[in-house]
Protein backbone atom coordinates (compact mmCIF):
# COMPACT_ATOMS: atom_id res chain seq x y z
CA UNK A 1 -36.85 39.11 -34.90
CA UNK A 2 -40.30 38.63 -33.76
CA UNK A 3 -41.83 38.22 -30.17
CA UNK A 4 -42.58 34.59 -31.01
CA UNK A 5 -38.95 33.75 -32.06
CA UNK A 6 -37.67 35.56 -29.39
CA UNK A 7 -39.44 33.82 -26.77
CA UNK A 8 -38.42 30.31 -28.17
CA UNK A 9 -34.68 31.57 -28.45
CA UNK A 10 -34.60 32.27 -24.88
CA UNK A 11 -36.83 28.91 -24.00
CA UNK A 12 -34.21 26.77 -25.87
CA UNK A 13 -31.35 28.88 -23.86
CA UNK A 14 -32.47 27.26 -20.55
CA UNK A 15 -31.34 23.58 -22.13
CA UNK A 16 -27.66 23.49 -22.50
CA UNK A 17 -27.64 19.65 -22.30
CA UNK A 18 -29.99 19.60 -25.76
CA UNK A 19 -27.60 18.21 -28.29
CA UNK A 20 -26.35 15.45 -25.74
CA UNK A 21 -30.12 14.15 -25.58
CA UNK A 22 -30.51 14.07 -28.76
CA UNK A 23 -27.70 12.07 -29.07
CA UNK A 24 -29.59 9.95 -26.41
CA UNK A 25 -32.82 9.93 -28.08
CA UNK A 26 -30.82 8.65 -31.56
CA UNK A 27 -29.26 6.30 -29.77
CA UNK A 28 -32.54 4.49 -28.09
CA UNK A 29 -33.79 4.52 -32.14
CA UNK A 30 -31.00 2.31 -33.41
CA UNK A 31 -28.69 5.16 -34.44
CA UNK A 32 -28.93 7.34 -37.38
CA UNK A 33 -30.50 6.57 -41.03
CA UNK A 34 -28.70 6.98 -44.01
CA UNK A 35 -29.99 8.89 -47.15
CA UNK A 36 -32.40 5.72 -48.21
CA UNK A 37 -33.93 5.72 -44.64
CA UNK A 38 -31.66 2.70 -43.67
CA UNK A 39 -29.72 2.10 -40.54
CA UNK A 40 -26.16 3.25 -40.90
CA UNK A 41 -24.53 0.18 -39.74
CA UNK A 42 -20.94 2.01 -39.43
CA UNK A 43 -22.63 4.13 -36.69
CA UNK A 44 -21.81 3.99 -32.95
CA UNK A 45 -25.36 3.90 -31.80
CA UNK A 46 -25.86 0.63 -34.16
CA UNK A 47 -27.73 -1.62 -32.07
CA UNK A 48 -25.73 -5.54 -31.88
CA UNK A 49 -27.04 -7.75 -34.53
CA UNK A 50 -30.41 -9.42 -33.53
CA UNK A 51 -30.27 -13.28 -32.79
CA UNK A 52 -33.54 -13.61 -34.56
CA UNK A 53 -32.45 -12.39 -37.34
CA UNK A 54 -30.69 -15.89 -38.94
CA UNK A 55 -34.26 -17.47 -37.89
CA UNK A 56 -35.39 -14.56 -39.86
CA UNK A 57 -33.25 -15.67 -43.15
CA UNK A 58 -34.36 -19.48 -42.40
CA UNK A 59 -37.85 -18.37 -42.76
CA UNK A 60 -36.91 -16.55 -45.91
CA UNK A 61 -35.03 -19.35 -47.53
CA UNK A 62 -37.94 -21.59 -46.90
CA UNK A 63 -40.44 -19.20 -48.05
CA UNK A 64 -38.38 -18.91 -51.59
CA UNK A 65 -39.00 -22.73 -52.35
CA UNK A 66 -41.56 -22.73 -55.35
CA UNK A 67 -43.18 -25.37 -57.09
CA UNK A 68 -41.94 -25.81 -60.81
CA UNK A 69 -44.21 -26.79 -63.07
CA UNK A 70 -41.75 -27.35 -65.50
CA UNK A 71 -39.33 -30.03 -67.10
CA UNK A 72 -35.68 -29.98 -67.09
CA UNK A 73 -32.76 -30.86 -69.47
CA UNK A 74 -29.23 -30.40 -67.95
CA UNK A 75 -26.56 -30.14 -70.24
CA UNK A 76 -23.59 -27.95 -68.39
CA UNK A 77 -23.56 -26.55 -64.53
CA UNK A 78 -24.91 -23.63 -65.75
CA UNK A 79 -28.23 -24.79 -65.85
CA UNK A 80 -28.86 -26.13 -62.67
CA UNK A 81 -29.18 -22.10 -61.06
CA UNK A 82 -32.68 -21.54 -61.99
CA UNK A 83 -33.25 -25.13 -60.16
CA UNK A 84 -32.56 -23.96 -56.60
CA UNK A 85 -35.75 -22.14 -55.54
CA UNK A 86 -37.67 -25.43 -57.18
CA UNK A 87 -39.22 -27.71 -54.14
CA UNK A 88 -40.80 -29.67 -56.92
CA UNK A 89 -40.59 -30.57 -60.62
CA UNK A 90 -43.53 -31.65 -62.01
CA UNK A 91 -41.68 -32.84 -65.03
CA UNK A 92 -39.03 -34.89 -66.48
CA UNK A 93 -35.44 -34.13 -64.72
CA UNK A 94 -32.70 -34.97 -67.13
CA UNK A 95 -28.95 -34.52 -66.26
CA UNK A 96 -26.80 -35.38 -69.60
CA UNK A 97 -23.26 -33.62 -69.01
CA UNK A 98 -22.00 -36.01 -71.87
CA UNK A 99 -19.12 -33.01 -72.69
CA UNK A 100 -18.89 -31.86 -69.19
CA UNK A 101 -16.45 -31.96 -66.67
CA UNK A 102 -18.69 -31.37 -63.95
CA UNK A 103 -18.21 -34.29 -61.04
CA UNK A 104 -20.83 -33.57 -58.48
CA UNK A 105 -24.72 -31.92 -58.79
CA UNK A 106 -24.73 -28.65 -56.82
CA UNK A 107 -26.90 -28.24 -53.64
CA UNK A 108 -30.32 -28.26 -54.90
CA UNK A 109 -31.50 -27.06 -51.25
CA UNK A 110 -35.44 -26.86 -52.02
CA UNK A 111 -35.74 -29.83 -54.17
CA UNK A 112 -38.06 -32.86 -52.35
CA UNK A 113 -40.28 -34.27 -55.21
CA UNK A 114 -40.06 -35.42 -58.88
CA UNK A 115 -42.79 -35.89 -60.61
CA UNK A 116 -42.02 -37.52 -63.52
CA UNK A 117 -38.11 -39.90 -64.26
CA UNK A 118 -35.32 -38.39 -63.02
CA UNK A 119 -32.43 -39.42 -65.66
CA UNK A 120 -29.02 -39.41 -65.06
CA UNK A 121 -27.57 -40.53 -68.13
CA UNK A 122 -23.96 -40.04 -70.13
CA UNK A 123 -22.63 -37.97 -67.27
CA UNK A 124 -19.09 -38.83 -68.02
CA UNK A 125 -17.28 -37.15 -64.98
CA UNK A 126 -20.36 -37.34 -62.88
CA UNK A 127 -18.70 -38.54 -59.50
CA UNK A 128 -21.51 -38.53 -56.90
CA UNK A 129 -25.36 -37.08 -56.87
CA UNK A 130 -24.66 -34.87 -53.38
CA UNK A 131 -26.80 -32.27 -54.84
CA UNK A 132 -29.87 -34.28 -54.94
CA UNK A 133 -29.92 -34.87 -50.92
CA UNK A 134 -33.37 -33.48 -49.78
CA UNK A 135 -34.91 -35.34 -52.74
CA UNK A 136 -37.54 -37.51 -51.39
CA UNK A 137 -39.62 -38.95 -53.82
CA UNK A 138 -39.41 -39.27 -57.39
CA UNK A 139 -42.06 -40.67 -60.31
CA UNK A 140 -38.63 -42.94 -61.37
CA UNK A 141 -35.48 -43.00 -61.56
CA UNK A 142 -32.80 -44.73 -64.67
CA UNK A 143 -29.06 -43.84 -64.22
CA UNK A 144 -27.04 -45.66 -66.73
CA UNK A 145 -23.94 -44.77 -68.44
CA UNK A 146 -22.23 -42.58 -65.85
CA UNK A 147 -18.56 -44.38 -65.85
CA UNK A 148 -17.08 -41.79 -63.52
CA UNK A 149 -19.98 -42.46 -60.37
CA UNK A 150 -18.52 -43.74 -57.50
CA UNK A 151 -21.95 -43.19 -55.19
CA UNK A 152 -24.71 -42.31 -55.11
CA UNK A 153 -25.06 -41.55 -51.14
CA UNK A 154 -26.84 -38.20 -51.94
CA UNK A 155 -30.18 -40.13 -52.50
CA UNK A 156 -29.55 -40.86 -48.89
CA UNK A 157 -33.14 -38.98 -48.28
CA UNK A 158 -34.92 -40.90 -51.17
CA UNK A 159 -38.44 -42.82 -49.75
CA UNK A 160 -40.42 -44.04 -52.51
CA UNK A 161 -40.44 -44.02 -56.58
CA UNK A 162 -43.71 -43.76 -58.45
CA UNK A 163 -42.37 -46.04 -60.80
CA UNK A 164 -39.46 -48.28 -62.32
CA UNK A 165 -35.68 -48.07 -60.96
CA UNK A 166 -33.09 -48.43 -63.06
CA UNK A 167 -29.74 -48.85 -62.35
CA UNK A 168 -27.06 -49.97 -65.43
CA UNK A 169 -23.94 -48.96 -66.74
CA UNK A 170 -21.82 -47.12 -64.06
CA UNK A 171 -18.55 -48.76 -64.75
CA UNK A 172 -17.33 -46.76 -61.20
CA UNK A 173 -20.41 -47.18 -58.77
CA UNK A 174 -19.54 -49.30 -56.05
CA UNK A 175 -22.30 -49.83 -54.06
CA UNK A 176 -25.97 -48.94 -53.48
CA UNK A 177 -26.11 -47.53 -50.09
CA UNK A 178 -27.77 -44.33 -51.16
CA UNK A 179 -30.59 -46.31 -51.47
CA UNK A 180 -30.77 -47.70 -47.92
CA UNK A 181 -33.74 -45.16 -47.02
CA UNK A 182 -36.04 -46.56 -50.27
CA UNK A 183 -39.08 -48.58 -48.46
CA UNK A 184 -41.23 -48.58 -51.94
CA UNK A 185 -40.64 -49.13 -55.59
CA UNK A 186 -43.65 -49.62 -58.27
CA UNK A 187 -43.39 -51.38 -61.88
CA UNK A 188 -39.74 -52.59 -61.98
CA UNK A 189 -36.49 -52.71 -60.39
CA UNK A 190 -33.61 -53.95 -62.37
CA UNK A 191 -29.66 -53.53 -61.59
CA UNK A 192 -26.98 -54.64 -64.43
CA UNK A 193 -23.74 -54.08 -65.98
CA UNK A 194 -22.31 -52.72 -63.20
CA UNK A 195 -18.79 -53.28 -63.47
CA UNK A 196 -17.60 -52.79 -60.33
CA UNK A 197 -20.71 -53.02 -58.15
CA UNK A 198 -19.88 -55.33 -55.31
CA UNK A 199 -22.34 -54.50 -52.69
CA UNK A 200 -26.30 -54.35 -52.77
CA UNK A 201 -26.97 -54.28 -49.30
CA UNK A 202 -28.66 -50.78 -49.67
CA UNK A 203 -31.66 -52.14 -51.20
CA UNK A 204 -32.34 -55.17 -47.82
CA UNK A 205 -34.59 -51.84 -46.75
CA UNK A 206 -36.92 -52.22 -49.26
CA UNK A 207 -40.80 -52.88 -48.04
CA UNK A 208 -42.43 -53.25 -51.52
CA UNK A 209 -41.62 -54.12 -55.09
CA UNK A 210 -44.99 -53.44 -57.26
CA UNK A 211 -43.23 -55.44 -60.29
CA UNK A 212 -40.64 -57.27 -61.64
CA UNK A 213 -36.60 -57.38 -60.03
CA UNK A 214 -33.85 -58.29 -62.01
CA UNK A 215 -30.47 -58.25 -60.88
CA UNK A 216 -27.90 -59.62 -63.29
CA UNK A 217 -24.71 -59.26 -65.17
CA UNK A 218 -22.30 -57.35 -62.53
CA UNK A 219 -19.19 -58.91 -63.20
CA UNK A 220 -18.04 -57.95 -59.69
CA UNK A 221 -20.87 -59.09 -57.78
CA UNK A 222 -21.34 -62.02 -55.65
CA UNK A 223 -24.11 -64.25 -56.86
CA UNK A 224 -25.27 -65.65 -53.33
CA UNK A 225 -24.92 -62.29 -51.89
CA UNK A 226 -27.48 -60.75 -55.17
CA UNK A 227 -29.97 -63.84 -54.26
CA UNK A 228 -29.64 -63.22 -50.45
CA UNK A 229 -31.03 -59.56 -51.24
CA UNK A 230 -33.01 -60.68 -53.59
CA UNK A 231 -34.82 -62.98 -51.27
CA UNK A 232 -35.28 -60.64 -49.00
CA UNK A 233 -37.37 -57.86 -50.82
CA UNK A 234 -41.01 -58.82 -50.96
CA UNK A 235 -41.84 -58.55 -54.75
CA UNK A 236 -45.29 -58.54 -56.53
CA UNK A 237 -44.14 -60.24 -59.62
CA UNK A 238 -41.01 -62.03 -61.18
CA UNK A 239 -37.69 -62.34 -59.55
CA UNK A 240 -34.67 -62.97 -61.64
CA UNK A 241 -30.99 -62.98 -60.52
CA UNK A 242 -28.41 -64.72 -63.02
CA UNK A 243 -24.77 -64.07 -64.24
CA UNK A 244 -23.50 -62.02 -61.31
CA UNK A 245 -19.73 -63.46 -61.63
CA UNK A 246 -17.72 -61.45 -58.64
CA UNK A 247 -15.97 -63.79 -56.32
CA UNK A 248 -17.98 -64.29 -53.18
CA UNK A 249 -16.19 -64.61 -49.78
């Protein structure tokens, strides 16, 4: 053994208590790191999780919204994954599940804008449009033919379309709340052949009509109470209400 090692044996012999501070020392760094230079989270000298740390995964989730220059066709559930990093869609968004028995759109969590029409169209099991709730404006909007939607509260977010709203067809849709946050609608706005539809009151919110509003043929649908709406909704161009035949109270 040389000088120098035997000098440093009997240096390290003075410090009995070594190992226990470097226990100390790990410790103070968060415990030890596995093979890939990660925390070992089974460890005793784990620190307690962080209360930053969900702010930290907030940020993150935010931060993974894109913009998706892009337009959609949606066929089966399948093909709404790819959608939920989009914040917009510059494109077309068409949802035609006419096989499917899919009854509610997932979460889309990013999604605020459309650019172009969304279409909901021939969704036969298509119960409610949840999925769609941080959607805030769209370029337009036509759902017909859905005979299984009962709402369609998850536009509850919805401010403004670009252009026409149309709304025909949903033998199951029972009112129009979902649209009580709308203040502005260009080109057109037209409601018919609603079967069921008994209640418009979600549209009284309404600031400005750019166009034309027809509201006519829901069998279930009180005339006087489709012309008291009606009256009610500043409009640019024609207004025409006619063959609503529900009884009214």
């Amino acid at each position: 053994m040389s000088r120098r090692a035997a000098d440093a044996d009997r240096k390290w012999a003075w410090w009995p208590g070594l190992p226990f501070l470097l226990l100390l020392l790990l410790a103070a760094c968060g415990g030890p790191l596995d093979s890939d230079n990660s925390r070992n989270d089974d460890s005793p000298f784990s620190n307690a999780s962080n209360p930053d740390d969900d702010d930290d995964d907030d940020d993150d989730e935010k931060a993974a919204c894109v913009p998706c220059d892009m337009q959609v066709r949606i066929t089966t559930i399948d093909d709404f994954e790819p959608l939920v990093i989009c914040e917009t869609v510059t494109g077309a968004f068409l949802v035609q599940m006419t096989g499917s028995s899919v009854n509610t759109i997932p979460d889309l969590p990013c999604l605020t804008s459309i650019g172009s029409t969304l279409v909901i169209q021939g969704a036969v099991s298509l119960q409610n449009l949840d999925g769609f709730s941080q959607l805030t404006q769209i370029g337009a909007m036509i759902l017909e033919g859905n005979e299984s939607l009962v709402d369609i509260d998850g536009l509850a977010n919805l401010e403004q379309t670009d252009g026409a709203l149309h709304v025909s067809d949903n033998d199951s849709l029972l009112n129009l709340d979902g649209l009580a946050g709308l203040s502005s609608v260009r080109t057109a706005l037209m409601i018919n052949d609603n079967e069921v539809l008994s209640n418009i009151d979600g549209l009284r919110n309404l600031e400005s009509l750019s166009g034309n509003l027809f509201i006519f043929e829901n069998a279930n649908l009180c005339q006087d109470h489709a012309e008291e709406v009606a009256d009610s909704i500043p409009v640019s161009g024609v207004r025409g209400v006619s063959d609503n035949l529900g009884d009214c109270p």
